[in-house]
Protein backbone atom coordinates (compact mmCIF):
# COMPACT_ATOMS: atom_id res chain seq x y z
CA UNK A 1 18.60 21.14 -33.14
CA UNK A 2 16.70 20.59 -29.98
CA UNK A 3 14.49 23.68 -29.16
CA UNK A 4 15.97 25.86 -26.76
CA UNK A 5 14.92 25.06 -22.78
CA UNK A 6 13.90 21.58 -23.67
CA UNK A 7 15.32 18.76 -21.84
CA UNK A 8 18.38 16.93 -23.91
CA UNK A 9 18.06 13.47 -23.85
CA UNK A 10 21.09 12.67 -21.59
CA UNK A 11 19.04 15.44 -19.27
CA UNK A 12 15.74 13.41 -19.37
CA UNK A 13 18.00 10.11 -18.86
CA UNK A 14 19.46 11.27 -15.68
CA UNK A 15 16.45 12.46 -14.32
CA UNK A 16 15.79 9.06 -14.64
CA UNK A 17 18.10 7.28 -12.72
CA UNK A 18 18.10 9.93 -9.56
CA UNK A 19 14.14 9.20 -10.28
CA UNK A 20 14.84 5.23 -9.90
CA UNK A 21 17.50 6.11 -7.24
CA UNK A 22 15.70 7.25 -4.97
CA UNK A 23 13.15 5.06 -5.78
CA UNK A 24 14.97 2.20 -4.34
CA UNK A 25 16.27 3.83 -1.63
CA UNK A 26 12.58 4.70 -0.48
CA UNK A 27 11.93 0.53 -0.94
CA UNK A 28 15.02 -0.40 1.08
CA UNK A 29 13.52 2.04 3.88
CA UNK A 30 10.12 0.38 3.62
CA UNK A 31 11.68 -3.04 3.72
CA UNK A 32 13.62 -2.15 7.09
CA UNK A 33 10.30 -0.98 8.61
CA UNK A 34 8.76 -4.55 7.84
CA UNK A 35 11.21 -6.75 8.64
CA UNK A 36 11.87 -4.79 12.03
CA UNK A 37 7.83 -4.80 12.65
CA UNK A 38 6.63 -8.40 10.52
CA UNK A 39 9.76 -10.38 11.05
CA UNK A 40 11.37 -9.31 14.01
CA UNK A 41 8.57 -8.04 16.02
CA UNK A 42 10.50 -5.58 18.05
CA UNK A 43 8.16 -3.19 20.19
CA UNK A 44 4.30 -2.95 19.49
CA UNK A 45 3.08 -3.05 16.32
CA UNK A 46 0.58 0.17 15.93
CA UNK A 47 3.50 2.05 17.14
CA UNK A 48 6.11 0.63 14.93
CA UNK A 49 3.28 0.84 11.80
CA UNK A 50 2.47 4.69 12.71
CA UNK A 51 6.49 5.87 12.86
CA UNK A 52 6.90 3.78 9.32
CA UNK A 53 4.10 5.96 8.12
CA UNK A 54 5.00 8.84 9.03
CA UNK A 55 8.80 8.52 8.20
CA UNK A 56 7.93 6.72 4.59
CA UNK A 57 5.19 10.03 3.82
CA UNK A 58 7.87 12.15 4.69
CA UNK A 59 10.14 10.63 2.43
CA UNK A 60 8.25 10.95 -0.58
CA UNK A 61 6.63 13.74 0.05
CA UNK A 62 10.49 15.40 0.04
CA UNK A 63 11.52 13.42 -2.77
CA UNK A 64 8.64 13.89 -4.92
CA UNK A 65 6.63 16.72 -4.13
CA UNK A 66 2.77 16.85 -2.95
CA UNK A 67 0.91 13.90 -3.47
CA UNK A 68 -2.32 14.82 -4.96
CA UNK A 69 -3.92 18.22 -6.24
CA UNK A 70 -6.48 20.04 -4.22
CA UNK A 71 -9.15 19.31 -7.34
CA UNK A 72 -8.68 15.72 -7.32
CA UNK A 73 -10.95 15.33 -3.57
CA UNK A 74 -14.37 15.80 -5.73
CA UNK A 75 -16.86 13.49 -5.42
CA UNK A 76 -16.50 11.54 -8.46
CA UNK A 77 -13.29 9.92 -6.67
CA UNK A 78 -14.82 9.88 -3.17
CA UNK A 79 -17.72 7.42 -4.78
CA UNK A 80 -15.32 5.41 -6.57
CA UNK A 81 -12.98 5.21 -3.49
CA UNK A 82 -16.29 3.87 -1.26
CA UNK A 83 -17.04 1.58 -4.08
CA UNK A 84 -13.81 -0.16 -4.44
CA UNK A 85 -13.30 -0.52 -0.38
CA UNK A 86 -17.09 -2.99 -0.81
CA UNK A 87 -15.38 -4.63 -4.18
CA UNK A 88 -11.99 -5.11 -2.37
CA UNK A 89 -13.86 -6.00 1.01
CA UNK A 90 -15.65 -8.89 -1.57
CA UNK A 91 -12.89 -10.55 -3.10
CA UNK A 92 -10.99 -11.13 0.21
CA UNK A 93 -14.16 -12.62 1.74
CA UNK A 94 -14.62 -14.92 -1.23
CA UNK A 95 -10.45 -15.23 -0.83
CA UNK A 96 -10.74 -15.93 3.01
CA UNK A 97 -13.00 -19.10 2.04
CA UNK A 98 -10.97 -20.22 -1.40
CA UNK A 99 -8.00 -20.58 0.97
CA UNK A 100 -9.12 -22.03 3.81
CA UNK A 101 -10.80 -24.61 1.54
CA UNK A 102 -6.99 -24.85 -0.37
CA UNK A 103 -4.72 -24.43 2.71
CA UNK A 104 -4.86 -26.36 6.08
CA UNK A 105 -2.90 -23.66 7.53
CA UNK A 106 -5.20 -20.69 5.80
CA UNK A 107 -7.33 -20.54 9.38
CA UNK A 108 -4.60 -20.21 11.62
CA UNK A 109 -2.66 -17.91 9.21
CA UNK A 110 -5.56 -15.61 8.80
CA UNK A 111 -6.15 -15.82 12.49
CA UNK A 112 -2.23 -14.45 13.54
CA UNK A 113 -3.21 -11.68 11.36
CA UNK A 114 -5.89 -10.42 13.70
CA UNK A 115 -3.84 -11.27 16.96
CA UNK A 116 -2.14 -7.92 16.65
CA UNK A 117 -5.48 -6.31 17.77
CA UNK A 118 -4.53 -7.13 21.48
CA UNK A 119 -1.60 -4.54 21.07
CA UNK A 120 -4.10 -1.60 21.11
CA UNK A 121 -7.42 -0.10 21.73
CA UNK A 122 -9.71 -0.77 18.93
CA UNK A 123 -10.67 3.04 19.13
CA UNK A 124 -6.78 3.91 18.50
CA UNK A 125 -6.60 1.38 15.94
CA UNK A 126 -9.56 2.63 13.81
CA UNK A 127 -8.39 5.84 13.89
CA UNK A 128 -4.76 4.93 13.17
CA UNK A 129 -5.84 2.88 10.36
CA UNK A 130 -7.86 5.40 8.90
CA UNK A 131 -5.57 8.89 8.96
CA UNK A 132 -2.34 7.48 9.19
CA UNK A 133 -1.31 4.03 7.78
CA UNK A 134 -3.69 3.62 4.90
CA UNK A 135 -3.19 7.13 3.41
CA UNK A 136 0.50 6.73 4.47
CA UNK A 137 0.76 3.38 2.05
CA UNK A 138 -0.70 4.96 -0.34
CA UNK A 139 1.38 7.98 -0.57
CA UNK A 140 4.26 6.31 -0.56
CA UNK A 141 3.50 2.95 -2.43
CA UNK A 142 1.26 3.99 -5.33
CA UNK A 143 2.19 8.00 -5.68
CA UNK A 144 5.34 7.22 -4.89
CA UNK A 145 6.55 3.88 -5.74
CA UNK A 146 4.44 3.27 -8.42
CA UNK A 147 4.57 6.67 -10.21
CA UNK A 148 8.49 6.18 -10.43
CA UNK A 149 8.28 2.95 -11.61
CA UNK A 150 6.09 4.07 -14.25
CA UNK A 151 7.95 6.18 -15.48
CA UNK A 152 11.04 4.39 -16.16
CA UNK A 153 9.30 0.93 -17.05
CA UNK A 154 6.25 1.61 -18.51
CA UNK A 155 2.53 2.03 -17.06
CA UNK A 156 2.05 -1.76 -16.88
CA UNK A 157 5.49 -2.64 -15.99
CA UNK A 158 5.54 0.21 -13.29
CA UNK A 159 2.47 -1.48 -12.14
CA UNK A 160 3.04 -4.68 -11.68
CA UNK A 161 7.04 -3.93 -10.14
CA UNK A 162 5.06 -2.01 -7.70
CA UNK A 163 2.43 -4.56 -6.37
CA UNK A 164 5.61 -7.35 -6.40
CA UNK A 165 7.74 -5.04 -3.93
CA UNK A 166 4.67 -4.35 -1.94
CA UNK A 167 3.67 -8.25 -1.59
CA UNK A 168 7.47 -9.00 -1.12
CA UNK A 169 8.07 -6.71 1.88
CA UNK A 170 5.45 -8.88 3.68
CA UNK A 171 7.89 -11.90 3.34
CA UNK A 172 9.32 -11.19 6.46
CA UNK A 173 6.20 -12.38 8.24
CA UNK A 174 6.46 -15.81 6.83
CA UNK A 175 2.54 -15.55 6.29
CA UNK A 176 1.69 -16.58 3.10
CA UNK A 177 -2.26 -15.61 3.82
CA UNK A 178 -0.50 -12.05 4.24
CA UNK A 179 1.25 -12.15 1.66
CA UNK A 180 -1.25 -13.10 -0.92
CA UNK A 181 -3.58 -10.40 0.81
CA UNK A 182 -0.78 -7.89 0.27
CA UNK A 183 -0.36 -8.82 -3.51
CA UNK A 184 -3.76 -9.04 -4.69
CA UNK A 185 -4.48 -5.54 -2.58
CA UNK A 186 -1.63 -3.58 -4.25
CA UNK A 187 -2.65 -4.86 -7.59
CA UNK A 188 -6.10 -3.56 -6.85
CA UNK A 189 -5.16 0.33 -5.35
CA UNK A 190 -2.09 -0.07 -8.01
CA UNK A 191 -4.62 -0.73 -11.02
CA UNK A 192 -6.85 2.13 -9.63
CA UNK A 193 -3.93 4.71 -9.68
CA UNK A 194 -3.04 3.85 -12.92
CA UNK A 195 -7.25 4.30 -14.08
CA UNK A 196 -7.76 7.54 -12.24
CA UNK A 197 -4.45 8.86 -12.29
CA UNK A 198 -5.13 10.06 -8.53
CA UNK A 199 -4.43 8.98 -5.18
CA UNK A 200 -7.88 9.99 -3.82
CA UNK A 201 -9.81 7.04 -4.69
CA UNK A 202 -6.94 4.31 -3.45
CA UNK A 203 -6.95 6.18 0.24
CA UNK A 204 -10.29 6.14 0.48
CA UNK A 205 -10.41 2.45 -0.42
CA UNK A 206 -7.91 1.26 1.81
CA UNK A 207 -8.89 3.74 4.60
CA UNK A 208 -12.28 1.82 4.56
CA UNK A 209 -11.37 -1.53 3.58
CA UNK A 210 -8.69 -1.63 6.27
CA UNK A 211 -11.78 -0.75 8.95
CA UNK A 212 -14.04 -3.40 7.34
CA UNK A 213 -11.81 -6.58 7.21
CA UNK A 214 -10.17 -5.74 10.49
CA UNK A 215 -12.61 -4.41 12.72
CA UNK A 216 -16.02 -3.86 11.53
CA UNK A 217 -16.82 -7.24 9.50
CA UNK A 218 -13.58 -9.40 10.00
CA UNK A 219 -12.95 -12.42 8.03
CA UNK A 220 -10.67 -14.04 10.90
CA UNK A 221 -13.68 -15.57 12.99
CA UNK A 222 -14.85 -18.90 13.03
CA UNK A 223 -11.19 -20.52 12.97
């Protein structure tokens, strides 16, 4: 006899699939967002990137609750978020040169990337990058995504299904520079989730490592 109050397990495998539900209806909404702003390019990009953001937060925000605790913004994850943005901002530069030296289409790939800086002021861009989109993707992919999909797979399986639907969303640009750079970055911020348990450390990272790469220290020069 199950103890009185405690889930059933035809309770806990419910849960489940509404969990995993809404789960994929939160990925179909992402994927709309990217093929309108990666594949189709309709309108400018910042704006189309800023409404996903906010639309995609505000989804799992109401589907899953708040995404971090107040305690979690300590310094302990602040250092390890400014860490991983220099490791992250290290293995794309060391990427950037691997596949240009691979790909004869790597330069001009990597260079369409950084075309979209036209659309904006590089002011408004910084800023966007920093408050809105990176936290934003990392709401909704890792605290979001992820979490779910760890849940009802398994830490590494949630893990890796994560990063996969986060690279495959960026198939609509037909970049495969963007692509790879989407995979190997949501299999870093995913793998530091699943360390610190906290989505402190991946905002920070991307926050910064978005800056770096595309305005500060860019790796599309020289094509």
């Amino acid at each position: 006899m199950r103890a009185t109050g405690s889930p059933s397990w035809k309770d806990r495998e419910a849960r489940g699939r509404r969990q995993l539900t809404t789960a994929w209806i939160g990925l179909a909404l992402a994927a709309a967002f990217w093929l309108v702003i990666f594949g189709l390019h309709w309108g400018n990009f910042w704006t189309g990137m800023g409404i996903a953001a906010g639309v995609l937060t505000a989804y799992a925000v109401a589907a899953a609750g708040p995404p971090w605790r107040e305690e979690e913004w300590n310094w302990v994850n602040v250092i390890i978020g400014i860490s991983a943005a220099l490791v992250l901002y290290g293995i794309f530069a060391c990427g950037s040169w691997l596949g240009r030296s691979i790909f004869p289409f790597a330069g001009r790939q990597i260079g369409s990337i950084y075309d979209i800086q036209s659309q904006a002021n590089r002011w408004l861009i910084g800023l966007l990058l920093l408050f809105v989109t990176s936290p934003a993707e990392e709401i909704f992919w890792r605290g979001f995504l992820q979490r779910r999909f760890m849940v009802a797979g398994g830490e590494a399986a949630g893990w890796l299904m994560a990063s996969l639907c986060y690279a495959a969303v960026h198939l609509f640009s037909g970049n495969l520079m963007l692509i790879l750079a989407a995979l190997v970055a949501g299999l870093f911020w995913g793998l530091l989730y699943l360390w610190r348990r906290s989505l402190v450390p991946g905002i920070i990272s991307h926050a910064l490592w978005t800056v770096l790469v595309f305005l500060v220290f860019p790796l599309g020069g020289s094509l």
